[in-house]
C-alpha atoms as a PDB file:
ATOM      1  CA  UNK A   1     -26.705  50.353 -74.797  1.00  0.00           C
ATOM      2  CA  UNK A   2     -26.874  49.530 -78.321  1.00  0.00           C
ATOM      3  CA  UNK A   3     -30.488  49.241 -79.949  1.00  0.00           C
ATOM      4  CA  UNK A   4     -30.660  46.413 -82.122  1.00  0.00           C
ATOM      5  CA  UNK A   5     -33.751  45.419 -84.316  1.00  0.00           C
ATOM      6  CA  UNK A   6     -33.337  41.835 -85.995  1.00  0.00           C
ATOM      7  CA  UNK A   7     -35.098  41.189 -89.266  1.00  0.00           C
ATOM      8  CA  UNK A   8     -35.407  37.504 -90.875  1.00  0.00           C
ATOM      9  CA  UNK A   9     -38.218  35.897 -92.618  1.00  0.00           C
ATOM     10  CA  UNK A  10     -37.456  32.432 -90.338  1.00  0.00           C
ATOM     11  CA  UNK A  11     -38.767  32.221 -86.807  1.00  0.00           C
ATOM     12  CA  UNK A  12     -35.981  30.110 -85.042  1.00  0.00           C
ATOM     13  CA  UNK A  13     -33.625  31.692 -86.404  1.00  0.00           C
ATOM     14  CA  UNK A  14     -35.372  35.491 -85.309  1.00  0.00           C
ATOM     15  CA  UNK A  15     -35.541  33.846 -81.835  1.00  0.00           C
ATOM     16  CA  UNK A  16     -31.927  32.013 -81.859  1.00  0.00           C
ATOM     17  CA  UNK A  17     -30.475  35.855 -82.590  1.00  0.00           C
ATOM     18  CA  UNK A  18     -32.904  37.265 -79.144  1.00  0.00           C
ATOM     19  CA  UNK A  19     -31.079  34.602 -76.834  1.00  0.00           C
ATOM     20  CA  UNK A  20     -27.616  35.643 -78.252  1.00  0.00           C
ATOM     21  CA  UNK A  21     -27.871  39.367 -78.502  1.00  0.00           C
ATOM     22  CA  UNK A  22     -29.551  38.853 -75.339  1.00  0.00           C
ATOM     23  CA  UNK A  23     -26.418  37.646 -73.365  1.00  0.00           C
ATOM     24  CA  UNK A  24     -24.870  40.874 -74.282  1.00  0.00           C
ATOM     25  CA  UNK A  25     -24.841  43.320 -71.191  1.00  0.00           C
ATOM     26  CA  UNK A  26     -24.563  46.638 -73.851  1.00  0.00           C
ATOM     27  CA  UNK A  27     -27.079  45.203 -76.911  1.00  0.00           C
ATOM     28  CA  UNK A  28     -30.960  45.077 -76.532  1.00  0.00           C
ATOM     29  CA  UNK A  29     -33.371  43.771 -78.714  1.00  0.00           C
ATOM     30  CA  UNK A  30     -36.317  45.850 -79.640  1.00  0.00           C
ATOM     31  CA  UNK A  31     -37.808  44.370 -82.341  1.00  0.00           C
ATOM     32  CA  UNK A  32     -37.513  41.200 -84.335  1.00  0.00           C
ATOM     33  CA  UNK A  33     -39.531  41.614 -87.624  1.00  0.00           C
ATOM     34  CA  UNK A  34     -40.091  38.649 -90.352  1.00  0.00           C
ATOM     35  CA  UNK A  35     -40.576  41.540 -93.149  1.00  0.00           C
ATOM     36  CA  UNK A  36     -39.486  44.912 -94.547  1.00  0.00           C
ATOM     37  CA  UNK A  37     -43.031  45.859 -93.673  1.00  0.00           C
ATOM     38  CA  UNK A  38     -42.952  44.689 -90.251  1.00  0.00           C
ATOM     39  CA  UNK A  39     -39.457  46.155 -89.669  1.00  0.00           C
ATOM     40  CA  UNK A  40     -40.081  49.815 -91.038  1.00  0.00           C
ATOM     41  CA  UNK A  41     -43.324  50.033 -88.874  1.00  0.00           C
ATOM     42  CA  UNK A  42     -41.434  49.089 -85.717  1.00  0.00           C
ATOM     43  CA  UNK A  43     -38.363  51.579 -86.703  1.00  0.00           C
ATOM     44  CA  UNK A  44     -41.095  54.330 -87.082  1.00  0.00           C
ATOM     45  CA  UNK A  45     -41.630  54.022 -82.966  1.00  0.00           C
ATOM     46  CA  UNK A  46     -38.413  52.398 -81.648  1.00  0.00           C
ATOM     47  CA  UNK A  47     -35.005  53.823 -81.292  1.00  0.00           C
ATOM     48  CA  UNK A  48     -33.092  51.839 -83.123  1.00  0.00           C
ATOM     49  CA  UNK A  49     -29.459  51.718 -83.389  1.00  0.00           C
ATOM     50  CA  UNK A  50     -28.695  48.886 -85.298  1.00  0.00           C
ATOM     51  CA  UNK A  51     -30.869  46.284 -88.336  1.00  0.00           C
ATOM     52  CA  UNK A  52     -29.089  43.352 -88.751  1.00  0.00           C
ATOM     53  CA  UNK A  53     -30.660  41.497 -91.974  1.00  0.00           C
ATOM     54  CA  UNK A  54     -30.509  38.269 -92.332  1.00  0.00           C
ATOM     55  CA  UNK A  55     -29.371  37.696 -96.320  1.00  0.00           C
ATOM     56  CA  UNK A  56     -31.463  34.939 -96.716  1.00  0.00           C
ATOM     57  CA  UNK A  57     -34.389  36.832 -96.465  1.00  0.00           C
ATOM     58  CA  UNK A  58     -36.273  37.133 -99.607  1.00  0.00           C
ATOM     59  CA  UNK A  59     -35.624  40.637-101.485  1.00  0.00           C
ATOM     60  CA  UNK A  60     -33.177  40.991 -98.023  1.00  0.00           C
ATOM     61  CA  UNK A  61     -31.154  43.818-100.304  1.00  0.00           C
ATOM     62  CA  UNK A  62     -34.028  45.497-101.998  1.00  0.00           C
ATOM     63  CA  UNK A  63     -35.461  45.691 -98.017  1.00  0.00           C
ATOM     64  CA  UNK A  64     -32.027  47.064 -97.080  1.00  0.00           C
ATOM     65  CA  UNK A  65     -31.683  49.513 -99.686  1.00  0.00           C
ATOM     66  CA  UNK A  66     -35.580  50.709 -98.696  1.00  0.00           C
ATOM     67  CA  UNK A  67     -34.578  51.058 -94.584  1.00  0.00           C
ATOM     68  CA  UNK A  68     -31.546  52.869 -95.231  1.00  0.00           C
ATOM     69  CA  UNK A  69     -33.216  55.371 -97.250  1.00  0.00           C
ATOM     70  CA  UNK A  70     -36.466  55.684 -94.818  1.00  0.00           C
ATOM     71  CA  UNK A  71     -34.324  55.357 -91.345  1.00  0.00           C
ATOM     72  CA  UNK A  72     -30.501  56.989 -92.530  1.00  0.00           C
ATOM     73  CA  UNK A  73     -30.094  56.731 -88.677  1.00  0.00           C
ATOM     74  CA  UNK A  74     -29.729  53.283 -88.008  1.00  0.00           C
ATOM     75  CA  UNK A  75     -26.830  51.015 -89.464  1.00  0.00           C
ATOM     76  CA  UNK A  76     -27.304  47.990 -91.064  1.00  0.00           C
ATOM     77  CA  UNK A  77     -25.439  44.862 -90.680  1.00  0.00           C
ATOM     78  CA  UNK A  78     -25.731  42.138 -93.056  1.00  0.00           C
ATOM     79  CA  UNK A  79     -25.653  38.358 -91.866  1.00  0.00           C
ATOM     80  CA  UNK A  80     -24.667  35.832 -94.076  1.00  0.00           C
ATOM     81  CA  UNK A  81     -22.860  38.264 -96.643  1.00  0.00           C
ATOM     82  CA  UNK A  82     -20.687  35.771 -99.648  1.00  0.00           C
ATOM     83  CA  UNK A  83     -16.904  37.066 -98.776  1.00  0.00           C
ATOM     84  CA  UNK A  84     -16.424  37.724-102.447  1.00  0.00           C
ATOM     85  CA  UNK A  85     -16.754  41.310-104.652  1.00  0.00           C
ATOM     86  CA  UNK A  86     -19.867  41.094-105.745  1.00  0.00           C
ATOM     87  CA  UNK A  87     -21.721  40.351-103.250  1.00  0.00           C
ATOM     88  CA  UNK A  88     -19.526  42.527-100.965  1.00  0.00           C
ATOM     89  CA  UNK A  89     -20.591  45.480-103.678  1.00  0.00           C
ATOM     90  CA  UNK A  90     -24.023  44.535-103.660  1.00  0.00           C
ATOM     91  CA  UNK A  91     -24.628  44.734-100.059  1.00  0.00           C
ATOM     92  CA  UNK A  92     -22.169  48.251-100.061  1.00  0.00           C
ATOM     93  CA  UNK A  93     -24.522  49.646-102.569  1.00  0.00           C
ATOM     94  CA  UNK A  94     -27.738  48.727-100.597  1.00  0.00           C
ATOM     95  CA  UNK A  95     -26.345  50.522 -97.724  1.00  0.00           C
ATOM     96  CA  UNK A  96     -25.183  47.747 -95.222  1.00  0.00           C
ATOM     97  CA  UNK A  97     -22.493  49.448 -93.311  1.00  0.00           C
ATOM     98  CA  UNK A  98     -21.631  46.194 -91.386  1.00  0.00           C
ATOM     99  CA  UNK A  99     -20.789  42.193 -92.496  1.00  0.00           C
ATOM    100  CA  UNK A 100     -20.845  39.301 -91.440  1.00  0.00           C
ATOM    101  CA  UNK A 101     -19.624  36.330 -93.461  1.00  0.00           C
ATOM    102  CA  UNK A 102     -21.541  32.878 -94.092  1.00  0.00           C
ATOM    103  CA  UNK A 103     -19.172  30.753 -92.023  1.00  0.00           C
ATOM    104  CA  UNK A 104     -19.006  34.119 -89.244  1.00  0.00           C
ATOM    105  CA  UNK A 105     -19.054  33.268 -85.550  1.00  0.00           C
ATOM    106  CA  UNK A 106     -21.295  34.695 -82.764  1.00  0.00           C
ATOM    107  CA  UNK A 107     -18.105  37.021 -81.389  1.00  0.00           C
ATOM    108  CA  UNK A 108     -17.897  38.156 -85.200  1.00  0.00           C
ATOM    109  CA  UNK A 109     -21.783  38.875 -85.363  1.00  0.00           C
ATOM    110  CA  UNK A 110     -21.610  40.339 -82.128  1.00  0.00           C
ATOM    111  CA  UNK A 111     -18.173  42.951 -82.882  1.00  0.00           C
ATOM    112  CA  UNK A 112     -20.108  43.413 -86.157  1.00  0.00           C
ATOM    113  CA  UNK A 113     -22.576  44.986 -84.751  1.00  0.00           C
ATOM    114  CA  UNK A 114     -20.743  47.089 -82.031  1.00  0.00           C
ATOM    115  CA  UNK A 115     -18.678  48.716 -84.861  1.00  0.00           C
ATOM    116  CA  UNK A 116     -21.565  49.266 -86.963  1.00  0.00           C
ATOM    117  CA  UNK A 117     -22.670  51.411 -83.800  1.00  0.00           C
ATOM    118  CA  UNK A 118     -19.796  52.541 -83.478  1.00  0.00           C
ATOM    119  CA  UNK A 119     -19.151  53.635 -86.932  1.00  0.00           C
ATOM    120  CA  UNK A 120     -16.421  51.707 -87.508  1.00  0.00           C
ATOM    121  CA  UNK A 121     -16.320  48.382 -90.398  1.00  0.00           C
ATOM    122  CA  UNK A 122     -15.533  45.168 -89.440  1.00  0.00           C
ATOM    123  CA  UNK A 123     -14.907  42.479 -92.454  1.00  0.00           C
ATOM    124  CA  UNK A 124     -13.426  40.114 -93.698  1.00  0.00           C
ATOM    125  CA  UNK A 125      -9.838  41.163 -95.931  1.00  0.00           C
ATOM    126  CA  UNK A 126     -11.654  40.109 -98.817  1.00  0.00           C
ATOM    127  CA  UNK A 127     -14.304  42.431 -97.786  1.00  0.00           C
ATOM    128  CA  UNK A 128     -12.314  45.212 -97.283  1.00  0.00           C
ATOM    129  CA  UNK A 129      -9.886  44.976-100.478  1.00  0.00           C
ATOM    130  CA  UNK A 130     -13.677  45.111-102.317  1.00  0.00           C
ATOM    131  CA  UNK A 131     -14.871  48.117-101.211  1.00  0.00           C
ATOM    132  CA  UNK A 132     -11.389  49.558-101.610  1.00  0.00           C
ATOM    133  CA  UNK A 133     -11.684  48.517-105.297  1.00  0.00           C
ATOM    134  CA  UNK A 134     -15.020  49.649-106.154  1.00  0.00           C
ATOM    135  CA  UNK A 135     -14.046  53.597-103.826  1.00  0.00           C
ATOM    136  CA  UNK A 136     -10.820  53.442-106.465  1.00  0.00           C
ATOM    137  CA  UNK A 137     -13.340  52.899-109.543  1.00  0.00           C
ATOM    138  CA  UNK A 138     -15.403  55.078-108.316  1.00  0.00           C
ATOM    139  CA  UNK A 139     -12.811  57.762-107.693  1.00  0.00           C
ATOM    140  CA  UNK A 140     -12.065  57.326-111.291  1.00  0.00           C
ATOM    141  CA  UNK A 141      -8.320  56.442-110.197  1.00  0.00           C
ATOM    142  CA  UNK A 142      -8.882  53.513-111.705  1.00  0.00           C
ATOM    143  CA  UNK A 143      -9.571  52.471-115.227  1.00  0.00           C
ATOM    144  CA  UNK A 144     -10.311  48.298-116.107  1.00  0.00           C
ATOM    145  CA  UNK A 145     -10.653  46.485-119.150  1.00  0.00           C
ATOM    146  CA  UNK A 146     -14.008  45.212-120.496  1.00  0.00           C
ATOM    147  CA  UNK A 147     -17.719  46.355-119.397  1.00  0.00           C
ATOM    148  CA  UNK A 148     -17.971  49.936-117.995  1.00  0.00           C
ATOM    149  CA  UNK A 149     -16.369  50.292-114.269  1.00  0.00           C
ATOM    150  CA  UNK A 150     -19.434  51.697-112.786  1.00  0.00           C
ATOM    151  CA  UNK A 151     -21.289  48.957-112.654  1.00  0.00           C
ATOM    152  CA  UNK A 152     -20.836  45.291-110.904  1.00  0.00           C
ATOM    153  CA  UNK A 153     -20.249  42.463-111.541  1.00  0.00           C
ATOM    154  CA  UNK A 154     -24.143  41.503-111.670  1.00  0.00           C
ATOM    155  CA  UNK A 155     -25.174  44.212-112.964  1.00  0.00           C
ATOM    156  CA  UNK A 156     -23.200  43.506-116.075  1.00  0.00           C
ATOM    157  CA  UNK A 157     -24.766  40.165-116.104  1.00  0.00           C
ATOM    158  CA  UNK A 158     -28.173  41.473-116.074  1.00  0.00           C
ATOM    159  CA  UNK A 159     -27.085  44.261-119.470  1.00  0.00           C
ATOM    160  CA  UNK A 160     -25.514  41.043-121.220  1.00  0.00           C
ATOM    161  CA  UNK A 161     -28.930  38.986-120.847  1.00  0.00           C
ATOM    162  CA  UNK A 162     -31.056  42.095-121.454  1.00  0.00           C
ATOM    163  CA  UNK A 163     -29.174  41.872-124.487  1.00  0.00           C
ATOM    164  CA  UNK A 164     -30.181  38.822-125.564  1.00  0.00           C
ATOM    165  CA  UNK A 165     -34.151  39.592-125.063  1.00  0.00           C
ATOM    166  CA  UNK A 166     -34.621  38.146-121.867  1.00  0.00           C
ATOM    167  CA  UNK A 167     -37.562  40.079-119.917  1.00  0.00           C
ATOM    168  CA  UNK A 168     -37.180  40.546-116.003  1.00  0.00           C
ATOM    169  CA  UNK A 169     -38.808  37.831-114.760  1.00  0.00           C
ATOM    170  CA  UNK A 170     -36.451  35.412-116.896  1.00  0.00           C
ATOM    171  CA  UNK A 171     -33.519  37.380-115.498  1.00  0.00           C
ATOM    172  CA  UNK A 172     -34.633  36.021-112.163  1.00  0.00           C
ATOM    173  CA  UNK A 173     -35.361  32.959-112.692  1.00  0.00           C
ATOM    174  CA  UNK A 174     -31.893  32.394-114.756  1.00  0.00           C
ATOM    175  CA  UNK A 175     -29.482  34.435-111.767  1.00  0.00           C
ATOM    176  CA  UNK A 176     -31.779  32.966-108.861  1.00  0.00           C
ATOM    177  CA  UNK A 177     -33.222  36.552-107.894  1.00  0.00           C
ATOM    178  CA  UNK A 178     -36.516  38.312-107.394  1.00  0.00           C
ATOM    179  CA  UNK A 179     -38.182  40.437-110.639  1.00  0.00           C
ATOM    180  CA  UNK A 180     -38.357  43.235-107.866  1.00  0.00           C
ATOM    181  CA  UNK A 181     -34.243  42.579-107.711  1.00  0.00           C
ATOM    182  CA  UNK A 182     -34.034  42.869-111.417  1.00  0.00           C
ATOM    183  CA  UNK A 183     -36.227  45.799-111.530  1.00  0.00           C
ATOM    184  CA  UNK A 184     -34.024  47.391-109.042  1.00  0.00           C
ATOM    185  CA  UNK A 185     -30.820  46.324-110.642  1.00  0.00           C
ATOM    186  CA  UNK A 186     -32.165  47.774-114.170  1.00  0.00           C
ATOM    187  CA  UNK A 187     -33.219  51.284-112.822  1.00  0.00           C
ATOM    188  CA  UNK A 188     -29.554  51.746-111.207  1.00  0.00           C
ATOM    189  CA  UNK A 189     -28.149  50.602-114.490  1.00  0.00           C
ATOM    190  CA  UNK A 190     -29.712  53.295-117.046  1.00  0.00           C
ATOM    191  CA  UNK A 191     -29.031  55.879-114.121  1.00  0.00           C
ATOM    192  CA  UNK A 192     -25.613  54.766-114.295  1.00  0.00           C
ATOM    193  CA  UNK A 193     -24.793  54.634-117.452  1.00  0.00           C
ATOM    194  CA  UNK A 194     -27.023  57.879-118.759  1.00  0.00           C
ATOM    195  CA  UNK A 195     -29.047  55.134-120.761  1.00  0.00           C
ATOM    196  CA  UNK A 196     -32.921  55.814-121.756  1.00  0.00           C
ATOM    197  CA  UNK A 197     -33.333  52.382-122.363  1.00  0.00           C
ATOM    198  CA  UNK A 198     -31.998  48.972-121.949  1.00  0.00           C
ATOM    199  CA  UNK A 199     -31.379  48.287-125.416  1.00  0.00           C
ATOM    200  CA  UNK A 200     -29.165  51.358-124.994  1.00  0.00           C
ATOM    201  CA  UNK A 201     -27.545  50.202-121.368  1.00  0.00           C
ATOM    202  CA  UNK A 202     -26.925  46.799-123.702  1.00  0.00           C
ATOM    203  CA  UNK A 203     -25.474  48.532-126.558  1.00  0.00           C
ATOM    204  CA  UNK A 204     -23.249  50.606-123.957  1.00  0.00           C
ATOM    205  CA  UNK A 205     -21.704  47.238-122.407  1.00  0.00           C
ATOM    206  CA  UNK A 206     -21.368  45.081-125.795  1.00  0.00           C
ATOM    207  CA  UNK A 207     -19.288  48.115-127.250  1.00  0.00           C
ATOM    208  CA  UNK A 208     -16.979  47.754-124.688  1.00  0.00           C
ATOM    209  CA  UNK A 209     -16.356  44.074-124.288  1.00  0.00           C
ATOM    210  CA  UNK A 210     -13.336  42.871-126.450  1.00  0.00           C
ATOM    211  CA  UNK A 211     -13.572  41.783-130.151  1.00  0.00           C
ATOM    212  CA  UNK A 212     -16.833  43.489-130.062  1.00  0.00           C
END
């Protein structure tokens, strides 16, 4: 039996997910929680196997990246993931072990979450050839043109308008993200590039962008 704990900040769609899952002979419900909050206090007393996030969540990756930390023994599966790079590599980086793509069906959702258990990956080919990219980059086996390889694809977005003076909360409001997002997105930036600062994370990316 597969323990699965369902966190989304919309009601119907918290209860839709129940009457699925609960169809399943092998998966179980245990908790459906509308918050990180809500979710962390009912993996603190439930054996949990599985969190499957629902994207649209507000701060759904900051709230992943905080579970995975606090409860390393329970996967996470992300619904509603956008089958491109970045947001594969954003949802790779917040540890979400399992995805599920905006147009997915319930057999995906539901073999999503059985490989997650399982500790096998299920996604989509564009999935997969992303997180084979950013391993390679990582590896250091590969070496791209323009901003440093260690960071994504949003990240560099966030340097380049850090560079031109924006504060956090403009960040947001220009990429459609939380400040907390930003913050998050900032601190993992100056750890990865050894910068002190982000005028120095800036200066970093702009030296390496052509005809710069």
């Amino acid at each position: 039996m597969v323990n699965v704990l369902i966190l989304s900040d919309v009601c119907l769609y918290r209860e839709g997910l129940v009457r699925i899952l609960a169809a399943e002979p092998d998966l179980r419900v245990v908790a459906a929680a509308s918050s990180e909050s809500e979710a962390a206090a009912e993996l603190a007393v439930r054996a949990t196997d599985v969190v499957l996030i629902d994207l649209a969540t507000p701060r759904a990756l900051d709230s992943a990246r905080a579970l995975a930390r606090r409860f390393p023994g329970a996967s996470i599966v992300a619904l509603g993931v956008r089958d491109d790079e970045e947001g594969v590599v954003e949802c790779a980086e917040a540890g979400i072990t399992g995805y599920v793509h905006r147009d997915g069906t319930t057999a995906e959702l539901i073999d999503a979450i059985r490989c997650a258990h399982t500790g096998e990956l299920r996604c989509t080919r564009v999935a997969a050839g992303a997180l084979i990219r950013r391993l390679a980059v990582l590896s250091g086996n590969v070496v791209r043109e323009g901003p440093p390889t260690r960071l994504t694809p949003r990240q560099v977005q966030i340097v380049r308008l850090l560079d031109e003076g924006l504060t956090n909360k403009e960040i947001a409001s220009n990429l459609s993200i939380s400040p907390a997002t930003v913050r998050n997105h900032v601190h993992m930036i100056l750890e990865k590039l050894g910068a002190r600062t982000r005028a120095r994370a800036a200066a970093v990316v702009r030296a390496s962008l052509p005809g710069r």
